[in-house]
PDB file of N, CA and C in Angstrom:
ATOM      1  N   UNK A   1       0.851  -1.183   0.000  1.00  0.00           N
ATOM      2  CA  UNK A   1       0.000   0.000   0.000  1.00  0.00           C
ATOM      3  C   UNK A   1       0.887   1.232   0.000  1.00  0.00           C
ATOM      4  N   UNK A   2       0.661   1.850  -1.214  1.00  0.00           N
ATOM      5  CA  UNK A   2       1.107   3.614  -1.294  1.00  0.00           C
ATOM      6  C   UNK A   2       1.068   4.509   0.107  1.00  0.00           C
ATOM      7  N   UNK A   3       1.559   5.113   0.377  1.00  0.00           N
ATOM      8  CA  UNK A   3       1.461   6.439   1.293  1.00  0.00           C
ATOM      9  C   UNK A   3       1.452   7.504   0.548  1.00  0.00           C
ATOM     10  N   UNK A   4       0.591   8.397   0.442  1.00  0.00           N
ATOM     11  CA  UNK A   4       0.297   9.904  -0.147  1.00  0.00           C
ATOM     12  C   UNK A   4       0.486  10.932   0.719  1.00  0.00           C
ATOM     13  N   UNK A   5       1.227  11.594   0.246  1.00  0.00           N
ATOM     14  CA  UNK A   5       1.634  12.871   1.527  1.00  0.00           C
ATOM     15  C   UNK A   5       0.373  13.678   1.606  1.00  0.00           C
ATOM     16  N   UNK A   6      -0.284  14.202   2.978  1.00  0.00           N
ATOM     17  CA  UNK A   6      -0.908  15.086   3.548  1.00  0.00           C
ATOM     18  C   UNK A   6      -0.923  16.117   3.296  1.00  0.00           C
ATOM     19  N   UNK A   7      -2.034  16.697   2.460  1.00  0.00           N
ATOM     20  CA  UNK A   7      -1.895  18.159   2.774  1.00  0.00           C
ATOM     21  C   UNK A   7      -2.930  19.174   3.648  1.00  0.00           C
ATOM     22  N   UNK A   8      -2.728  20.027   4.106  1.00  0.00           N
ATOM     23  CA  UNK A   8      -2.857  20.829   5.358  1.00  0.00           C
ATOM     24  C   UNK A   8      -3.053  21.817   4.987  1.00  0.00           C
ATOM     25  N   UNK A   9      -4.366  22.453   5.263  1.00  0.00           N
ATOM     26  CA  UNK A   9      -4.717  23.877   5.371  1.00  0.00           C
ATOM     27  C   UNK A   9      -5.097  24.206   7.277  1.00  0.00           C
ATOM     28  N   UNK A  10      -4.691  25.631   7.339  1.00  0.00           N
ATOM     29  CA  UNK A  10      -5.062  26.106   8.496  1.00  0.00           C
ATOM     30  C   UNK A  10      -6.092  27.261   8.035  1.00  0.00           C
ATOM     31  N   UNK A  11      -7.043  27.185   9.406  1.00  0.00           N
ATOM     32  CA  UNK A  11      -8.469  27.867   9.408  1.00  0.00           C
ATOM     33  C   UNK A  11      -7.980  28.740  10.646  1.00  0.00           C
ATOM     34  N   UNK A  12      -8.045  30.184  10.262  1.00  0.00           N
ATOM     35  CA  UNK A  12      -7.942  31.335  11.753  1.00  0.00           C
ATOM     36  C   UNK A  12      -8.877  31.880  12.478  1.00  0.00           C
ATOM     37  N   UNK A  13      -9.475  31.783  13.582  1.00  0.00           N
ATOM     38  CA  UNK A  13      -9.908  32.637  14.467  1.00  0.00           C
ATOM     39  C   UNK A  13     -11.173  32.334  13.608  1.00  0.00           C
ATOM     40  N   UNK A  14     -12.145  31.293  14.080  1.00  0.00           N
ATOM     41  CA  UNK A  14     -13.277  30.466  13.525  1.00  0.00           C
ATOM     42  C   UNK A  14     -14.408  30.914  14.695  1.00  0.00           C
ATOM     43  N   UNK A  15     -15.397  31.012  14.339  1.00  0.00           N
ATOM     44  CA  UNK A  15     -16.388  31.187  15.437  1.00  0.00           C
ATOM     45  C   UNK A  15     -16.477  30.433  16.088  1.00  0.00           C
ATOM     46  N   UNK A  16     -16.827  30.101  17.329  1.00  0.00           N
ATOM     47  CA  UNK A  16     -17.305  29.183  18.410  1.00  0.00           C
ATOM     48  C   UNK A  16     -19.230  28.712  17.737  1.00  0.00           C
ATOM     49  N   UNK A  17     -19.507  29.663  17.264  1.00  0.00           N
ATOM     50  CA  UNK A  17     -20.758  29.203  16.620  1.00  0.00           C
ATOM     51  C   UNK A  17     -20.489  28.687  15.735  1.00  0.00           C
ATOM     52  N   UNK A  18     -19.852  28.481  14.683  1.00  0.00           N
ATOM     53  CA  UNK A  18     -19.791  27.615  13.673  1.00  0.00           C
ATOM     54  C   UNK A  18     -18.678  26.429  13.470  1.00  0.00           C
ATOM     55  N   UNK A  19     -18.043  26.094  14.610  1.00  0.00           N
ATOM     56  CA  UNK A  19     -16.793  25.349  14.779  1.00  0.00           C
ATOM     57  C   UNK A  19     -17.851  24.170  14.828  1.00  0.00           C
ATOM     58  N   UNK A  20     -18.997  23.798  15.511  1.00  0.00           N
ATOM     59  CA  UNK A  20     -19.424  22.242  15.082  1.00  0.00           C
ATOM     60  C   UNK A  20     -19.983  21.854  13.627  1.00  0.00           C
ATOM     61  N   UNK A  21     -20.400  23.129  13.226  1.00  0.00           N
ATOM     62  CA  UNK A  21     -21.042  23.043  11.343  1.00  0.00           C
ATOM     63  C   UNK A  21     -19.834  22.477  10.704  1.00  0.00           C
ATOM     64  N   UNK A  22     -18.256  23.138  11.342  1.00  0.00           N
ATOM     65  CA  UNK A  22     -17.007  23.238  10.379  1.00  0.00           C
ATOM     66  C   UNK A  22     -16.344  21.630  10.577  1.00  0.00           C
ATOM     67  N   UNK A  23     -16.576  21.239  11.783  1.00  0.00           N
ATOM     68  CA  UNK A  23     -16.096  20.182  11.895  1.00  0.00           C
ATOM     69  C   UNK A  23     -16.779  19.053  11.204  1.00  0.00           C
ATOM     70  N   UNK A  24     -18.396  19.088  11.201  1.00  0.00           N
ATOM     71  CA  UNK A  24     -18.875  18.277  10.243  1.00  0.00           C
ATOM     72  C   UNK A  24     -18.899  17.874   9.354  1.00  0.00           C
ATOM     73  N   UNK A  25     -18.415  19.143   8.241  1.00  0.00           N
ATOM     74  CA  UNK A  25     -18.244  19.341   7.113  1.00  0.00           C
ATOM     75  C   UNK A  25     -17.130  18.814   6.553  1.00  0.00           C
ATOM     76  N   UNK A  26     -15.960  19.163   7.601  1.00  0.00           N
ATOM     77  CA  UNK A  26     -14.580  18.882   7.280  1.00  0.00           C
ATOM     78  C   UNK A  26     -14.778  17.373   7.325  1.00  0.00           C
ATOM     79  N   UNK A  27     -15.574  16.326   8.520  1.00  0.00           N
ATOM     80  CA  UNK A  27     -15.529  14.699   8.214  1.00  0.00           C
ATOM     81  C   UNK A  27     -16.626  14.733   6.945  1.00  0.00           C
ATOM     82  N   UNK A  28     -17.044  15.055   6.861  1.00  0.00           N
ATOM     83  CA  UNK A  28     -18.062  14.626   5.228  1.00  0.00           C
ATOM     84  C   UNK A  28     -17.386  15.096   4.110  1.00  0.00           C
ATOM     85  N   UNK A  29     -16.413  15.510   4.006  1.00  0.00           N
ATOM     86  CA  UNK A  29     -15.763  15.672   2.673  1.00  0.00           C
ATOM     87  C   UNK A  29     -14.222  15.346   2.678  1.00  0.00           C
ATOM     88  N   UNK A  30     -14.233  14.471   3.216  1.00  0.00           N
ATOM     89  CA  UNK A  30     -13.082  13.711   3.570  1.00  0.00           C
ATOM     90  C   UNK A  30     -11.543  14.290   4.169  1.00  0.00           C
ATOM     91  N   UNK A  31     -11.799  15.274   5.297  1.00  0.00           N
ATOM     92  CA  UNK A  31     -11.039  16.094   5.672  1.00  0.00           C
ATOM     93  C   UNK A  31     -10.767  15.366   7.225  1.00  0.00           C
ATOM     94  N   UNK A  32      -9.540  15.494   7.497  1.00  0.00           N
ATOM     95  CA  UNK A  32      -9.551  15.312   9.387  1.00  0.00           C
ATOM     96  C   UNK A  32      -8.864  16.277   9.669  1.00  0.00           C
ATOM     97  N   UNK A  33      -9.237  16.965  11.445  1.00  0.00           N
ATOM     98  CA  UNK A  33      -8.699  17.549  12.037  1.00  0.00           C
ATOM     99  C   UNK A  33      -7.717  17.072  12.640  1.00  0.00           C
ATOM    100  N   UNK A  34      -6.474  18.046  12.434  1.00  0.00           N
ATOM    101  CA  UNK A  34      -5.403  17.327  12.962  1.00  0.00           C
ATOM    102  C   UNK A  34      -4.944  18.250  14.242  1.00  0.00           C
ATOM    103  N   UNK A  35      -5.550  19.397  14.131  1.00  0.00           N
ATOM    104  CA  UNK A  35      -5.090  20.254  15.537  1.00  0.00           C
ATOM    105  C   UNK A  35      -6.128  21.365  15.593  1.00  0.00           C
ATOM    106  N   UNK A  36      -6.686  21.054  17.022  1.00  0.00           N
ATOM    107  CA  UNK A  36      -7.633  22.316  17.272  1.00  0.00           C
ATOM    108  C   UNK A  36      -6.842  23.253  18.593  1.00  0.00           C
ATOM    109  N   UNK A  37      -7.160  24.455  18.641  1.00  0.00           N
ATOM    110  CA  UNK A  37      -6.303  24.630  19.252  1.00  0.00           C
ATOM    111  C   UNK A  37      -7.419  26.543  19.780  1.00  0.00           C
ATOM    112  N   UNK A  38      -7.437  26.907  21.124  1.00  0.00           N
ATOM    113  CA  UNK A  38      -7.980  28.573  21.572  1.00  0.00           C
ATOM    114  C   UNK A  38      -6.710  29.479  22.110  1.00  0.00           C
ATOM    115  N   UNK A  39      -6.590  29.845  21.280  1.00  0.00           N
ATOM    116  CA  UNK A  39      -5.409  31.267  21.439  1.00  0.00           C
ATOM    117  C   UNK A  39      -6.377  32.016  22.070  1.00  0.00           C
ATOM    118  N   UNK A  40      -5.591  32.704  23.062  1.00  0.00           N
ATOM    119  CA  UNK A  40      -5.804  33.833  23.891  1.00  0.00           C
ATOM    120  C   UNK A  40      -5.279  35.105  22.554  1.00  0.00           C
ATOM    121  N   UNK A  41      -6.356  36.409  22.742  1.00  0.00           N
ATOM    122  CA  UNK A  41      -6.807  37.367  21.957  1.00  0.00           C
ATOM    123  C   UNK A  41      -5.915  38.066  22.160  1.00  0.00           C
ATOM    124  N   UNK A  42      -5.603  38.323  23.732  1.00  0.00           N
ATOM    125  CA  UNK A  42      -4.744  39.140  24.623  1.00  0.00           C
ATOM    126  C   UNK A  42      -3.572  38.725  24.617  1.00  0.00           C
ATOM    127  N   UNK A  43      -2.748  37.520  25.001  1.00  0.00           N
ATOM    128  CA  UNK A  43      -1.829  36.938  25.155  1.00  0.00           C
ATOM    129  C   UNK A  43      -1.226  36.198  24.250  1.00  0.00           C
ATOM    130  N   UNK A  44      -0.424  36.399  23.652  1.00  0.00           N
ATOM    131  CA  UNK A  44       0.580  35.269  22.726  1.00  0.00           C
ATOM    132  C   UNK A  44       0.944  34.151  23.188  1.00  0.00           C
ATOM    133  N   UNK A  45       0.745  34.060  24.792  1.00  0.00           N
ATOM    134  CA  UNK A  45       1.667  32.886  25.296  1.00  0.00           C
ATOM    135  C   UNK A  45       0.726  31.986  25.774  1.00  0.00           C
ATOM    136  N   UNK A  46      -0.586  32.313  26.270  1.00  0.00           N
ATOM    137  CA  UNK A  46      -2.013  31.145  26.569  1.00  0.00           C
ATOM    138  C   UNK A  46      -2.331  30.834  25.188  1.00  0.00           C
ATOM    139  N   UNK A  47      -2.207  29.436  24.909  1.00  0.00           N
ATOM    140  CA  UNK A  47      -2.954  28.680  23.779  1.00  0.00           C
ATOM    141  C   UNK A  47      -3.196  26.829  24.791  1.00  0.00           C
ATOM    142  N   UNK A  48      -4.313  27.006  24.205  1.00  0.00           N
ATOM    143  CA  UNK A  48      -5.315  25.594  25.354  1.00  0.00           C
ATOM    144  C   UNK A  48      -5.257  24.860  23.956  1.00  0.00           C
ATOM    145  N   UNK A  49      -5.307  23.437  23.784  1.00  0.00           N
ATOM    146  CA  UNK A  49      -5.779  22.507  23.160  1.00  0.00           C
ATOM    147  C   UNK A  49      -7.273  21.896  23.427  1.00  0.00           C
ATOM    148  N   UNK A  50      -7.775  22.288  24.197  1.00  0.00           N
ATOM    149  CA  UNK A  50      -9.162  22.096  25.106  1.00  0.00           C
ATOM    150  C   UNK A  50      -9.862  23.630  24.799  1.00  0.00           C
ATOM    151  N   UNK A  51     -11.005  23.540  24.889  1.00  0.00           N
ATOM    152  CA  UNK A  51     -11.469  24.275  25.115  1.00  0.00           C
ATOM    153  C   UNK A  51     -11.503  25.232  26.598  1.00  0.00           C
ATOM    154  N   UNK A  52     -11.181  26.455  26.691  1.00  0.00           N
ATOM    155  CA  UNK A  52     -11.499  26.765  28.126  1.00  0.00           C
ATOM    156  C   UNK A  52     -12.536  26.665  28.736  1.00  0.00           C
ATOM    157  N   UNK A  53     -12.874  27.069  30.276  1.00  0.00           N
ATOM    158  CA  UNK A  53     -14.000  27.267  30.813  1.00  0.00           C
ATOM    159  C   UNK A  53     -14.953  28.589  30.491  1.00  0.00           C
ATOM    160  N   UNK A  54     -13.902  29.940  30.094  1.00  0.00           N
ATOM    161  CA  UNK A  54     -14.879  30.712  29.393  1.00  0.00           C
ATOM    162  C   UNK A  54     -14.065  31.058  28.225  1.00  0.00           C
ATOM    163  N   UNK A  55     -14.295  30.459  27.127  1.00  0.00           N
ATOM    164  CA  UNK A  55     -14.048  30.915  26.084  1.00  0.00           C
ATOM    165  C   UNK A  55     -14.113  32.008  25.344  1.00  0.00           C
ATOM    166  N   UNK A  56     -14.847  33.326  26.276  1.00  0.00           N
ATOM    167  CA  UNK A  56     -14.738  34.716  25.463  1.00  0.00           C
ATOM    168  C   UNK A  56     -13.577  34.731  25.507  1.00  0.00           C
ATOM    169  N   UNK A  57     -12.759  36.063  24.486  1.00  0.00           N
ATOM    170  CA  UNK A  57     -11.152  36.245  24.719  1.00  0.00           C
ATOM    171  C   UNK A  57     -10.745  35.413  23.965  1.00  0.00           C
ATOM    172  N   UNK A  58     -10.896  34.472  23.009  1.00  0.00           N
ATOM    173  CA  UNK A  58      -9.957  33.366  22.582  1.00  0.00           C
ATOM    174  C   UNK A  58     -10.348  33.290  20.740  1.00  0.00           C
ATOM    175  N   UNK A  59      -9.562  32.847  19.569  1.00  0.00           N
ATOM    176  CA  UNK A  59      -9.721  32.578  18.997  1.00  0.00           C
ATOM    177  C   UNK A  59      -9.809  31.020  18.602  1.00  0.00           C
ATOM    178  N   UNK A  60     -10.111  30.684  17.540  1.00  0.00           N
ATOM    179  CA  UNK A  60     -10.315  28.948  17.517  1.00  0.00           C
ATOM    180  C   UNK A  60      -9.648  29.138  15.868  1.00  0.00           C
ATOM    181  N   UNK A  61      -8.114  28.188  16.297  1.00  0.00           N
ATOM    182  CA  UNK A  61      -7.736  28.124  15.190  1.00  0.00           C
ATOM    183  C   UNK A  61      -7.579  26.345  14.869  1.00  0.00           C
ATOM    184  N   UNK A  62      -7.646  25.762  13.163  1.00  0.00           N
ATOM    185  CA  UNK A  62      -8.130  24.829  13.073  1.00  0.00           C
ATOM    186  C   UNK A  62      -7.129  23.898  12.242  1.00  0.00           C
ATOM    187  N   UNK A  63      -6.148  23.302  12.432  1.00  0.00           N
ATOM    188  CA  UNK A  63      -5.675  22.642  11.214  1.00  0.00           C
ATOM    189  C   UNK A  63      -6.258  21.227  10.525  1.00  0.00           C
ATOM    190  N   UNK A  64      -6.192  21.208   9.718  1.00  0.00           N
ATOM    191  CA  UNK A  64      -7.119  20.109   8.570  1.00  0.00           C
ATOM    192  C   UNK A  64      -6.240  19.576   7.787  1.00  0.00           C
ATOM    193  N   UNK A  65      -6.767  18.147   8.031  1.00  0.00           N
ATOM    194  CA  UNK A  65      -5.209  17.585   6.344  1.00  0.00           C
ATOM    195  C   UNK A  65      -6.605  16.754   5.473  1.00  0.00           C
ATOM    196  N   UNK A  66      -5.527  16.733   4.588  1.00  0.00           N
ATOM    197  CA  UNK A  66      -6.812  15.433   3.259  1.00  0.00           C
ATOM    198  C   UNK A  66      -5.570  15.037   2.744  1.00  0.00           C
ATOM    199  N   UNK A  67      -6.094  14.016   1.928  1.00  0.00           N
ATOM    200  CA  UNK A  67      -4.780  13.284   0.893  1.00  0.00           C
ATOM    201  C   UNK A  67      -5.096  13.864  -0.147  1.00  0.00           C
ATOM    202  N   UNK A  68      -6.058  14.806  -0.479  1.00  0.00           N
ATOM    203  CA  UNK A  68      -6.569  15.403  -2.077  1.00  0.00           C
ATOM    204  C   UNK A  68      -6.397  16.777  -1.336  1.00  0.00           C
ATOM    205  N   UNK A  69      -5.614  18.032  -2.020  1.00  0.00           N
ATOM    206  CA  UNK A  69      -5.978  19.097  -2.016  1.00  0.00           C
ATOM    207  C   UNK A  69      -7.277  19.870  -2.546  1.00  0.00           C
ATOM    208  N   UNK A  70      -8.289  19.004  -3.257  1.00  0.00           N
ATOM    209  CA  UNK A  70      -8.868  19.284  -3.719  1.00  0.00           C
ATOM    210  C   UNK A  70     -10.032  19.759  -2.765  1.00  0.00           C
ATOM    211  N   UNK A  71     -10.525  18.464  -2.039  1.00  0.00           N
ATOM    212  CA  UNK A  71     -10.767  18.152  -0.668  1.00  0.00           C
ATOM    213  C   UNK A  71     -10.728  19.663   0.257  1.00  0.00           C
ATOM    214  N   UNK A  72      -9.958  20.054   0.362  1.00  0.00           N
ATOM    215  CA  UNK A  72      -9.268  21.242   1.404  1.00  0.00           C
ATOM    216  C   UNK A  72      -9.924  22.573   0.799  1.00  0.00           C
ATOM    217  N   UNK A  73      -9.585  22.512  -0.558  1.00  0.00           N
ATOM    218  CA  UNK A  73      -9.646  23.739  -1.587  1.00  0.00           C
ATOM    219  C   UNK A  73     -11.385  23.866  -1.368  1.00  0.00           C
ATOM    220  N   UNK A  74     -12.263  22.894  -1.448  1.00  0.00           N
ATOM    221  CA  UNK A  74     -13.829  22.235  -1.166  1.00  0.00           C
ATOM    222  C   UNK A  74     -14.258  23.248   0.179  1.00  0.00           C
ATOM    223  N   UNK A  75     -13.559  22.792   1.319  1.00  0.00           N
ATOM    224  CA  UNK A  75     -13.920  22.779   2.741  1.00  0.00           C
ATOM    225  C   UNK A  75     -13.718  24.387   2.423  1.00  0.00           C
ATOM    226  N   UNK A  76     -12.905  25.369   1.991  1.00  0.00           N
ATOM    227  CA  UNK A  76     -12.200  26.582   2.094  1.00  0.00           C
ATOM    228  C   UNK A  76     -13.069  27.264   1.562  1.00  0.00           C
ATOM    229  N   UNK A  77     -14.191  26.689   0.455  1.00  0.00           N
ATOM    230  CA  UNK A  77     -15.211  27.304  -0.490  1.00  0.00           C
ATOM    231  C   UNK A  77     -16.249  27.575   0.411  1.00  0.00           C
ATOM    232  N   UNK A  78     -16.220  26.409   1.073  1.00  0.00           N
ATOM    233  CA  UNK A  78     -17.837  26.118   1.705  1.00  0.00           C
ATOM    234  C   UNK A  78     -17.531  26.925   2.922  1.00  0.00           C
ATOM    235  N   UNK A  79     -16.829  26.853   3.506  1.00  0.00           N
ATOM    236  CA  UNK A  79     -16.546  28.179   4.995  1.00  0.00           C
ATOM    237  C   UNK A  79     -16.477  29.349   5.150  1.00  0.00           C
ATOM    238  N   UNK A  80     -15.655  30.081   3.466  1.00  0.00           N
ATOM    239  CA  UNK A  80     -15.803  31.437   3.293  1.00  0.00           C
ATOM    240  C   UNK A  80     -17.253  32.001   2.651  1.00  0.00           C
ATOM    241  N   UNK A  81     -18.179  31.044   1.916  1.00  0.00           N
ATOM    242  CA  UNK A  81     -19.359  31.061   1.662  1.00  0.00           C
ATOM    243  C   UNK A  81     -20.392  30.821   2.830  1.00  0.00           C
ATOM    244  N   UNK A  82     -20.093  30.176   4.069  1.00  0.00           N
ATOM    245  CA  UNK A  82     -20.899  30.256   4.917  1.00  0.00           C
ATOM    246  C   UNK A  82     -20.590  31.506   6.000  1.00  0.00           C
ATOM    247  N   UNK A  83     -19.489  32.306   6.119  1.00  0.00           N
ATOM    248  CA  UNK A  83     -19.302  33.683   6.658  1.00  0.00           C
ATOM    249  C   UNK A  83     -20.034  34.772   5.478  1.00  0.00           C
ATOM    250  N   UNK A  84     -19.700  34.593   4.629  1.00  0.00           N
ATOM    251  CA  UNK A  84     -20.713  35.582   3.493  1.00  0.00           C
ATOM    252  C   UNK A  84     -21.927  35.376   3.966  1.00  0.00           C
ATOM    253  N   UNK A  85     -22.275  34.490   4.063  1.00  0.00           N
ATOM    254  CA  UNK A  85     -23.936  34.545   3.974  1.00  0.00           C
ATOM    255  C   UNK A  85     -24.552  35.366   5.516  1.00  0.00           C
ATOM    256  N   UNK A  86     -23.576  34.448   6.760  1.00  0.00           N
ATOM    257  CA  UNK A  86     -23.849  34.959   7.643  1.00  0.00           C
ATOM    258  C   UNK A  86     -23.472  36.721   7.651  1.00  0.00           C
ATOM    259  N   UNK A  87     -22.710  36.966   7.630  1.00  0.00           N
ATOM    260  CA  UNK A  87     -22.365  38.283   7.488  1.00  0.00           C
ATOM    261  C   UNK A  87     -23.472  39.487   6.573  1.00  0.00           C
ATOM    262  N   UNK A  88     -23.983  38.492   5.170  1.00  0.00           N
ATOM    263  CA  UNK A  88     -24.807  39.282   4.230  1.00  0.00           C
ATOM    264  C   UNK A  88     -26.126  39.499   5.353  1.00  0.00           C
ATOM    265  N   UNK A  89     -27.331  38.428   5.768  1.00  0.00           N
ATOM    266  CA  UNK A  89     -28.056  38.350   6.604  1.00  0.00           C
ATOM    267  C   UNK A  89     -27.913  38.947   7.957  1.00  0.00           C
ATOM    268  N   UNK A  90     -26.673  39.566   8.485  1.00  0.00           N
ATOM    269  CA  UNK A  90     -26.525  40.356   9.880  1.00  0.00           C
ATOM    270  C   UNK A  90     -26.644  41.806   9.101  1.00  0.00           C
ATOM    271  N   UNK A  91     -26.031  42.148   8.031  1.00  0.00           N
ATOM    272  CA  UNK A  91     -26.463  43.503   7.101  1.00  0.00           C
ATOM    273  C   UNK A  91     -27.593  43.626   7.423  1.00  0.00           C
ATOM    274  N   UNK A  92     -28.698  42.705   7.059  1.00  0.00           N
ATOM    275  CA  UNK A  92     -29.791  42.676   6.466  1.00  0.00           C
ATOM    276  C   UNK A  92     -30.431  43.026   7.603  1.00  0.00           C
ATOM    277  N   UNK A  93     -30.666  42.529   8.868  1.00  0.00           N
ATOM    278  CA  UNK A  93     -30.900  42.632   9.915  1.00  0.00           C
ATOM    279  C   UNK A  93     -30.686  44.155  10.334  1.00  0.00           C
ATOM    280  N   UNK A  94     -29.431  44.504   9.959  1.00  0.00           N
ATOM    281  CA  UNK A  94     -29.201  46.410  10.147  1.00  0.00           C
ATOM    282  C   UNK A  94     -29.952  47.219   9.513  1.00  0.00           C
ATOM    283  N   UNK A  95     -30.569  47.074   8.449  1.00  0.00           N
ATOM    284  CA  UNK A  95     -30.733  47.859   7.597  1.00  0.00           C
ATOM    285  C   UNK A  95     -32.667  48.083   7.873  1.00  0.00           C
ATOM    286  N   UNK A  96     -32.466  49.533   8.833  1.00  0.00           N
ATOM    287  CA  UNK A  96     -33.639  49.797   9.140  1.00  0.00           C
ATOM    288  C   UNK A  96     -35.218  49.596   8.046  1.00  0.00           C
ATOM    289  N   UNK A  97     -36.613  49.349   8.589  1.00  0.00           N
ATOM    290  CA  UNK A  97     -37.277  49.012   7.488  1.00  0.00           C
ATOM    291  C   UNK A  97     -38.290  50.482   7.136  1.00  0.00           C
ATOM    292  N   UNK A  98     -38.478  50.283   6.138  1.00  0.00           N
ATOM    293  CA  UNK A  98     -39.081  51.959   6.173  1.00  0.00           C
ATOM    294  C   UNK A  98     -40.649  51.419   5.815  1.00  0.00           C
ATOM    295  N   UNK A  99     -41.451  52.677   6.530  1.00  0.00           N
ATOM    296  CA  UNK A  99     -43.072  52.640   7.208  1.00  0.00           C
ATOM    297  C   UNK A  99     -43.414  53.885   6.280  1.00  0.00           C
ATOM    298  N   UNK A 100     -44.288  53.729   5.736  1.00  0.00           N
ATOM    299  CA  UNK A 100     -45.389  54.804   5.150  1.00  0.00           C
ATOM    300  C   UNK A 100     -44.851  55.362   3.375  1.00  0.00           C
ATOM    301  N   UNK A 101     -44.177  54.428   2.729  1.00  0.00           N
ATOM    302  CA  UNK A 101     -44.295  54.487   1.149  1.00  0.00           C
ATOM    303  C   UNK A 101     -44.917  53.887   0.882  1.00  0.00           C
ATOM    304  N   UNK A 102     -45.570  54.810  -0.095  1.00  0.00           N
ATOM    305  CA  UNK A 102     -46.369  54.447  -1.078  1.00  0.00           C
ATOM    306  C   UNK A 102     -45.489  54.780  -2.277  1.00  0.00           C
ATOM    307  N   UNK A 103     -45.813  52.862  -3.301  1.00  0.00           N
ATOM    308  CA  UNK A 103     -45.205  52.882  -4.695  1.00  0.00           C
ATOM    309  C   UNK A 103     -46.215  53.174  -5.560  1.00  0.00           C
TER     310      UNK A 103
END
């Protein structure tokens, strides 16, 4: 049996809301996590492999391997398309509604 070298993308400072969507995604398209990891916001020198007890303050950074870059290139589509959307829909939410036109 062949061995195919790994390739590895890293994901930065991921929401805590969408880190279980991301992880799902990443096993359904044939991705594994190979390092999760909460950097402190404040500090360079606190990084937990665990989650903390209060996780405000922290980023969630994510490394991912596949044997297909293709795979990775996939997961990278579908994550920056699911911050668009969220992001388009929090606009949407801003954008006061206006009362009394008539078209």
């Amino acid at each position: 049996m062949r061995r195919y070298p790994e390739r590895y993308l890293e994901f930065k400072n991921i929401s805590k809301d969408v880190i279980d969507w991301f992880e799902d995604v990443a096993e359904e398209n044939n991705c594994r996590i190979e390092k999760k990891e909460w950097k402190s916001k404040y500090n360079s020198y606190v990084t937990y492999d665990y989650e903390p007890f209060c996780s405000d303050g922290f980023e969630i950074n994510v490394i991912v391997s596949s044997g297909d870059m293709s795979y990775l290139n996939f997961l990278k589509y579908l994550y920056n398309e699911k911050i668009n959307t969220i992001d388009f829909l929090n606009n949407c939410i801003k954008i006061p509604a206006i009362r009394g036109v008539n078209i």
